[in-house]
C-alpha atoms as a PDB file:
ATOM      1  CA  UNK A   1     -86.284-193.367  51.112  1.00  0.00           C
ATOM      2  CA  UNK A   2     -83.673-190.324  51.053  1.00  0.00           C
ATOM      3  CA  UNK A   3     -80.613-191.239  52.371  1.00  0.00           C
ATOM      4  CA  UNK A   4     -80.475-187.530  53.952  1.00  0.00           C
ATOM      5  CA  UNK A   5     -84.134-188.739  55.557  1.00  0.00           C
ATOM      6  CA  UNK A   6     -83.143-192.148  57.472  1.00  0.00           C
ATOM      7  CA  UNK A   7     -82.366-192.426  61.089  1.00  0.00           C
ATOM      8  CA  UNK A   8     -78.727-193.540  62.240  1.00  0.00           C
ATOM      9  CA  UNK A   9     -80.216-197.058  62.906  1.00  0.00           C
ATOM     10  CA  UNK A  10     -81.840-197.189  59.223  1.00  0.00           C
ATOM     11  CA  UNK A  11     -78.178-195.743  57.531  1.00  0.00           C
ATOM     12  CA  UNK A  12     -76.549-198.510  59.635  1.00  0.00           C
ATOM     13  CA  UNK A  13     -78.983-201.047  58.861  1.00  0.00           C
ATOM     14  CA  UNK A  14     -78.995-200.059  54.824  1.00  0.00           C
ATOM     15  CA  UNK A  15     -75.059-199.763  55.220  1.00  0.00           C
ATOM     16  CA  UNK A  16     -74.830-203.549  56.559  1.00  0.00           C
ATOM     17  CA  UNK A  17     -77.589-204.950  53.967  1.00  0.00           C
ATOM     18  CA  UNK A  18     -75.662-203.103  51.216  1.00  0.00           C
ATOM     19  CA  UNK A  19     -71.935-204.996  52.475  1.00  0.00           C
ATOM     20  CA  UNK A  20     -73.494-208.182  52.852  1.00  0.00           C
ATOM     21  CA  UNK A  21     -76.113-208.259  50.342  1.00  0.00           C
ATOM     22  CA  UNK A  22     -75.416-206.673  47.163  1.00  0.00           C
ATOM     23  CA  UNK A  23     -74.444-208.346  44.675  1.00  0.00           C
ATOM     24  CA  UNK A  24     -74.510-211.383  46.558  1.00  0.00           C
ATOM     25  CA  UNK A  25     -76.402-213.874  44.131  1.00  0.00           C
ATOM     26  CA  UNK A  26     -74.642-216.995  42.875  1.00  0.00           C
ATOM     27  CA  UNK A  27     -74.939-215.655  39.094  1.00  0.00           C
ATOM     28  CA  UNK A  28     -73.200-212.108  40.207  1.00  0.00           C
ATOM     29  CA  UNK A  29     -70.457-214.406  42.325  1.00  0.00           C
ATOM     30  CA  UNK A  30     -69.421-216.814  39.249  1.00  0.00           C
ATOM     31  CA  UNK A  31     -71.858-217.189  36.562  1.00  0.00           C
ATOM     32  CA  UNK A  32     -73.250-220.037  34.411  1.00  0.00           C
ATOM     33  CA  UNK A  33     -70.868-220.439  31.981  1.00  0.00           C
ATOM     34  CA  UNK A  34     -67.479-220.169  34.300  1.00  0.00           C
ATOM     35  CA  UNK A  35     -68.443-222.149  36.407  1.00  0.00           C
ATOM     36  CA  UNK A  36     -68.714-224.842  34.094  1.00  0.00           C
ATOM     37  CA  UNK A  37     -65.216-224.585  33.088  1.00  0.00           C
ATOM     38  CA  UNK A  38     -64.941-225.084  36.688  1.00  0.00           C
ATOM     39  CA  UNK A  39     -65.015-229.055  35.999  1.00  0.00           C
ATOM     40  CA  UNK A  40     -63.116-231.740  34.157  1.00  0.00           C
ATOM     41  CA  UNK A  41     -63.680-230.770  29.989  1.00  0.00           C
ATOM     42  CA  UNK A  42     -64.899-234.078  29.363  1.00  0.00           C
ATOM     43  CA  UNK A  43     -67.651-232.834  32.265  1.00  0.00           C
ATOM     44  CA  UNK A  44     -68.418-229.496  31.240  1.00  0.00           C
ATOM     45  CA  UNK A  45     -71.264-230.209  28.536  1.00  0.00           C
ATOM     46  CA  UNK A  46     -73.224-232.591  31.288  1.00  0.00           C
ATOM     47  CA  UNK A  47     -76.720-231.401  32.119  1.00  0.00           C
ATOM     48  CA  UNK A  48     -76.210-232.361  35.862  1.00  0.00           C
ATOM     49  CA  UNK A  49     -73.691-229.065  35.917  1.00  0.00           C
ATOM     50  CA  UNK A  50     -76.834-226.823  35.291  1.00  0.00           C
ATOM     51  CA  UNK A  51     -78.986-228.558  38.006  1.00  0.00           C
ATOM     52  CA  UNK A  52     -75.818-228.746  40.737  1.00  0.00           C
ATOM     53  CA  UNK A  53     -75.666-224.765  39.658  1.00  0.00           C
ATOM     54  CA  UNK A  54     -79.443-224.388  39.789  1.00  0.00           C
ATOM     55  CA  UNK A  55     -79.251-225.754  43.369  1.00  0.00           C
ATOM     56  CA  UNK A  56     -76.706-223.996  44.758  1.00  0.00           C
ATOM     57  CA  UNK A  57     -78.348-220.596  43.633  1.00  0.00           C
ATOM     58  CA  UNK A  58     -81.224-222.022  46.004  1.00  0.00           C
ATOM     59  CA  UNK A  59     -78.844-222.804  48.255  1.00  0.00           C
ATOM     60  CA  UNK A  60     -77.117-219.216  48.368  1.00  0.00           C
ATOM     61  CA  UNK A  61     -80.917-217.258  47.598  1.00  0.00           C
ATOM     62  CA  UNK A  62     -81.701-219.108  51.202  1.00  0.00           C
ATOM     63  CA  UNK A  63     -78.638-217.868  53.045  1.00  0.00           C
ATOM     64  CA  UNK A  64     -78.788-214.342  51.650  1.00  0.00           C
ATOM     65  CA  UNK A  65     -82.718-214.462  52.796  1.00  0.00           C
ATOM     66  CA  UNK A  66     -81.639-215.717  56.028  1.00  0.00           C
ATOM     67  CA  UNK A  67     -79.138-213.162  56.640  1.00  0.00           C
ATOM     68  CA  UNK A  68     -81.563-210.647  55.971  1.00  0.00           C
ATOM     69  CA  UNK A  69     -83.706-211.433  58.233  1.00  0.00           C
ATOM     70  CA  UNK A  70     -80.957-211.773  60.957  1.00  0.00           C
ATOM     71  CA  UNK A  71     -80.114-208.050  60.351  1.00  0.00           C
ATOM     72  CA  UNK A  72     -83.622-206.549  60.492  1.00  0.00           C
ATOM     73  CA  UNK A  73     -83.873-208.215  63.765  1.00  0.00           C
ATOM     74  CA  UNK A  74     -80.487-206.774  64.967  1.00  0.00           C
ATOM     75  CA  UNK A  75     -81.981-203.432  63.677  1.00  0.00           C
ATOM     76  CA  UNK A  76     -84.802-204.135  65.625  1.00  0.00           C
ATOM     77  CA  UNK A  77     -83.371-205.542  68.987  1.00  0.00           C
ATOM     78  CA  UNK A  78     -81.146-202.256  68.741  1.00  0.00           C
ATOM     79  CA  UNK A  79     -84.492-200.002  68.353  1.00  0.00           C
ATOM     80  CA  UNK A  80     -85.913-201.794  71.766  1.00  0.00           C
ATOM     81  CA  UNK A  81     -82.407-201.577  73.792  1.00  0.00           C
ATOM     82  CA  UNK A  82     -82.436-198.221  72.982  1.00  0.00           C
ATOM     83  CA  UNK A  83     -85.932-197.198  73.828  1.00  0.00           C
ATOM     84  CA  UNK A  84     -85.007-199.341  77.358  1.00  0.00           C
ATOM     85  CA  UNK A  85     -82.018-197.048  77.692  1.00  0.00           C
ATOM     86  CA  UNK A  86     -83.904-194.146  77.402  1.00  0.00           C
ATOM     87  CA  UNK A  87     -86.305-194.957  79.993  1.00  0.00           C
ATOM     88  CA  UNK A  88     -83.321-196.054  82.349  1.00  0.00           C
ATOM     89  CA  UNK A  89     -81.486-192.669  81.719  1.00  0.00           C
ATOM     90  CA  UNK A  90     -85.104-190.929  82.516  1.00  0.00           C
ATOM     91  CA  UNK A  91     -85.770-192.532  85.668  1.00  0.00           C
ATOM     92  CA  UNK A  92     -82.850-191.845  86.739  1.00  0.00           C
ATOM     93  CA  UNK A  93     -82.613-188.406  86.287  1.00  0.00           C
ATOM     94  CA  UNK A  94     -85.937-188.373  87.988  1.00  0.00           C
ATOM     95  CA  UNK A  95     -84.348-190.296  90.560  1.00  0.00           C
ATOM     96  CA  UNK A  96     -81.659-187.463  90.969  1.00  0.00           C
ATOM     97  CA  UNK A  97     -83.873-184.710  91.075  1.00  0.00           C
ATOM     98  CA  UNK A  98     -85.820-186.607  93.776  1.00  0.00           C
ATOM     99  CA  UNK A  99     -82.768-187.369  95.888  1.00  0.00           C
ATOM    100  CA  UNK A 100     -81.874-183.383  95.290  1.00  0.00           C
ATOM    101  CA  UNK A 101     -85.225-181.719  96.274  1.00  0.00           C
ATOM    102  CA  UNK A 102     -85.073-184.296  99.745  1.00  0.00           C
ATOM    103  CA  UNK A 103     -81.225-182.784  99.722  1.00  0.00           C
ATOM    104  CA  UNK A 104     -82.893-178.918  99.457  1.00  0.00           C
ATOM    105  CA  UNK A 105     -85.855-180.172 102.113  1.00  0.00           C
ATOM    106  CA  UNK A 106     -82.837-181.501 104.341  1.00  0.00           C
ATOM    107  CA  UNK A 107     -80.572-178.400 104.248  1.00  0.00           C
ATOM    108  CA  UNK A 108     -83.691-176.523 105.068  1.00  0.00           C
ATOM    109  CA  UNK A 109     -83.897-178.279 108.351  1.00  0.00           C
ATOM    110  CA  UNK A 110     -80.547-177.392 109.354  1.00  0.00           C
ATOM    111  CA  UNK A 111     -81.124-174.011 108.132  1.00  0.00           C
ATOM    112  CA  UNK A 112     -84.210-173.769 110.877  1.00  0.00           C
ATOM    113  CA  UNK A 113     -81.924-175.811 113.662  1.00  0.00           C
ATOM    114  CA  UNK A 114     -79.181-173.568 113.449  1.00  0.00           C
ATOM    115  CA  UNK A 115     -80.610-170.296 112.583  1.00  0.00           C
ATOM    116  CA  UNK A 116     -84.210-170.198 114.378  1.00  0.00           C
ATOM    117  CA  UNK A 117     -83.484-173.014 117.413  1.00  0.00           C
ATOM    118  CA  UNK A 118     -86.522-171.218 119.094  1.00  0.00           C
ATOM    119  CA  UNK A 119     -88.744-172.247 116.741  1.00  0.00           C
ATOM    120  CA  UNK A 120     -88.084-175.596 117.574  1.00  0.00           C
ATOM    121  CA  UNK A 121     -88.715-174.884 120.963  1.00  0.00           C
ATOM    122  CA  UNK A 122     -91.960-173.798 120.074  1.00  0.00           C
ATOM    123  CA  UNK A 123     -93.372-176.308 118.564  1.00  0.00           C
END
């Protein structure tokens, strides 16, 4: 999709996916080999360092997914709270145009009170 093509909510969206997602793996954070030298040298060589590693790319795979998620259902929570705004807004403005045509129907009334009394009288 064209940036110049997405809606403010889908440039927001992409905007906070693209701070808090990219490049957000374990292997673009600190990869295999450094974080090895992360431990004792005697430790370094020990296969356990590649399964601990293996893990926590899991471990980090799972947040990032998880964070994901949490912002498409911002994005979508936003969508519906707008939509619910715009109905609000809507009603009332229909509300106001109500209140302002029984306003118009009122002044009428005192227009045909004060200027035509015997027309009341009449009827």
């Amino acid at each position: 999709m064209a940036s110049s093509s997405l809606t403010a909510s889908q440039m927001e969206q992409k905007i906070v996916m693209d701070f808090l997602l990219t490049r957000s793996a374990l292997l673009d954070i600190i990869p295999l080999e450094k974080f090895h030298q992360l431990f004792p040298k005697n430790m370094q060589k020990h296969p356990h360092i590649q399964n601990l590693y293996r893990d926590l790319q899991e471990q980090r795979s799972s947040q990032c997914d998880k964070v994901r998620k949490n912002i498409q259902l911002e994005a979508k929570f936003g969508r519906t709270q707008r939509r619910m705004m715009e109905k609000e807004i809507k009603k009332l403005k229909e509300d106001e145009d109500k209140k302002t045509g029984e306003d118009d129907m009122m002044l009428g009334m005192v227009d045909v009170c004060l200027f035509y009394p015997a027309f009341l009288a009449e009827a």
